[in-house]
Protein backbone atom coordinates (compact mmCIF):
# COMPACT_ATOMS: atom_id res chain seq x y z
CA UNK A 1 183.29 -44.33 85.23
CA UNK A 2 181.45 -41.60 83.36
CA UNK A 3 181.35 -41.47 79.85
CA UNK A 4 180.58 -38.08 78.21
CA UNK A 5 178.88 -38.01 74.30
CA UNK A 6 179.18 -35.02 72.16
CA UNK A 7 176.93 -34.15 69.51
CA UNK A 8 175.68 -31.27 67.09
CA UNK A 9 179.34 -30.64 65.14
CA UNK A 10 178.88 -29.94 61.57
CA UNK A 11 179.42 -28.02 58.53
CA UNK A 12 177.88 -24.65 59.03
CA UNK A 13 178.63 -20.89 56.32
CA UNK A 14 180.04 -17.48 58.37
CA UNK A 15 177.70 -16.47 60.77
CA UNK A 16 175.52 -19.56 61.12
CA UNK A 17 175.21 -21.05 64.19
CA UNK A 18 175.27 -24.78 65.99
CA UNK A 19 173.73 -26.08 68.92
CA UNK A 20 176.44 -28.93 70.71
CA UNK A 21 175.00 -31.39 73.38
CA UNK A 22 176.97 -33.04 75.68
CA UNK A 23 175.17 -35.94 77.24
CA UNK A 24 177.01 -37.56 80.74
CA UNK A 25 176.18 -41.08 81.81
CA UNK A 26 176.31 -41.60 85.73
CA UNK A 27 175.40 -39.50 89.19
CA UNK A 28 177.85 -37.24 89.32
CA UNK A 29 176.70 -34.73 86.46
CA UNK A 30 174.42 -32.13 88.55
CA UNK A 31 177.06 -31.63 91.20
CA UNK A 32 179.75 -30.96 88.78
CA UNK A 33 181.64 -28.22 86.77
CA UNK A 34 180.69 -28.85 82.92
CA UNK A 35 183.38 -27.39 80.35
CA UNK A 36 183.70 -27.02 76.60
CA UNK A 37 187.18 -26.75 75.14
CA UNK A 38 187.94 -26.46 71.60
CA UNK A 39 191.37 -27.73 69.81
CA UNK A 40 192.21 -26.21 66.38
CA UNK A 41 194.99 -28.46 64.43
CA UNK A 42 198.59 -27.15 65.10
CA UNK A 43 196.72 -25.63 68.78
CA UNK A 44 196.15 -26.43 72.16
CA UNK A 45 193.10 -27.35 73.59
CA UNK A 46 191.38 -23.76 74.97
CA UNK A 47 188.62 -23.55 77.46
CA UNK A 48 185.51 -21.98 75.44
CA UNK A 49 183.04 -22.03 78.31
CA UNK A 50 182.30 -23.77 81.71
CA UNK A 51 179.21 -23.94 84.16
CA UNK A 52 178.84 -24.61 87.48
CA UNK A 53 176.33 -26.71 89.21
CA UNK A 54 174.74 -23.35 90.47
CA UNK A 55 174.41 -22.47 87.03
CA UNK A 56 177.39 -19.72 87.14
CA UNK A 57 178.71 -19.48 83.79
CA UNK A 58 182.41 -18.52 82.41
CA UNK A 59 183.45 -17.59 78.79
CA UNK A 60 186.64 -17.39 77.08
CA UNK A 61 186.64 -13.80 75.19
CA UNK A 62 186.65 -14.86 71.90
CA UNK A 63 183.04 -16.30 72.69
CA UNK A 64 181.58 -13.97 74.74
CA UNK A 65 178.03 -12.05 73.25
CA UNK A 66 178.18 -15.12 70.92
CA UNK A 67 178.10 -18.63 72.64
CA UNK A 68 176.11 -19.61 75.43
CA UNK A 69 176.35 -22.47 77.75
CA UNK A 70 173.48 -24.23 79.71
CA UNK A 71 172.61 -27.58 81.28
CA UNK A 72 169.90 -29.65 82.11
CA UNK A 73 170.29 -31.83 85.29
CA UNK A 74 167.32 -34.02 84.62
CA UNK A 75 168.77 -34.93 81.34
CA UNK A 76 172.41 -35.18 82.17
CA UNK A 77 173.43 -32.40 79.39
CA UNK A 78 175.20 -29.70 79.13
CA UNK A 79 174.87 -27.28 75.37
CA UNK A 80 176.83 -25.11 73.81
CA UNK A 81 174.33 -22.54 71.77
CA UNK A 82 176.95 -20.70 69.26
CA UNK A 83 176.01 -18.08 67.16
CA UNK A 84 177.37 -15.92 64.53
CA UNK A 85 180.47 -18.44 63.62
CA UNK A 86 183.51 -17.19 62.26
CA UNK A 87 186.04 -19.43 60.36
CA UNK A 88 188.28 -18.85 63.40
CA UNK A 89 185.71 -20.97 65.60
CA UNK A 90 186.61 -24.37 63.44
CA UNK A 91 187.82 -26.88 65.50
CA UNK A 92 186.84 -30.38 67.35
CA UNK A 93 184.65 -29.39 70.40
CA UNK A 94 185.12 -31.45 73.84
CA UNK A 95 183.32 -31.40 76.85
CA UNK A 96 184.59 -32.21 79.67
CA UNK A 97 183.63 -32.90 83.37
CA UNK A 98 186.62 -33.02 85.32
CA UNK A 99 188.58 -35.63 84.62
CA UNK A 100 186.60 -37.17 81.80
CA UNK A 101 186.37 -36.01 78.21
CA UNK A 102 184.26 -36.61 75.52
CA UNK A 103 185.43 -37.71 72.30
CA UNK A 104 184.87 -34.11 70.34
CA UNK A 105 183.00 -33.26 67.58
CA UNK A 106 184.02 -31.24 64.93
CA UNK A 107 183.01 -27.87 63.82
CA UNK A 108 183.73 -26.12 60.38
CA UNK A 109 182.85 -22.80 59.52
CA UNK A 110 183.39 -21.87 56.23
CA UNK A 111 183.76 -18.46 54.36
């Protein structure tokens, strides 16, 4: 079983920016896929950004030039750096390494 724990949400203005942690219990983090998917209420969930165990690195559009994704083996973590938030970017945050998910962590950006 692998349990995933988010952390970092908050309360942030327009073009602030968050750092979100995911930290994975068990062995099966550095040879793994790490995602983050957003859900915004009334949405679906939406892949924001993954990373591969190589370090190769994916991004939905709507975060590319802004968010950037990165993990640390040795600690079992993957982050989400996110920069120059928009209100559109509000939503609970998930990471997820296939097929566990975290339990989210909500972002607001406000106006």
């Amino acid at each position: 079983q692998v349990q995933l724990v988010e952390s970092g949400g908050g309360l942030v203005q327009t073009g602030g920016s968050l750092r979100l942690s995911c930290a994975a219990s068990g062995s099966i983090f550095s040879t793994n896929t790490m995602g983050w998917y957003r859900q915004a209420p009334g949405s679906q969930r939406e892949l924001v950004a993954s990373i591969t165990s190589a370090g190769y690195t994916k991004y939905a559009d709507s975060a590319k030039g802004r968010f950037t994704i990165s993990r640390d083996n040795a600690r079992n973590t993957v982050y989400l750096q996110m920069n120059s938030l928009k209100p559109e970017d509000t939503a609970v945050y998930y990471c997820k390494l296939d097929p566990y998910w975290g339990q989210g962590t909500q972002v607001t950006v406000s106006s």
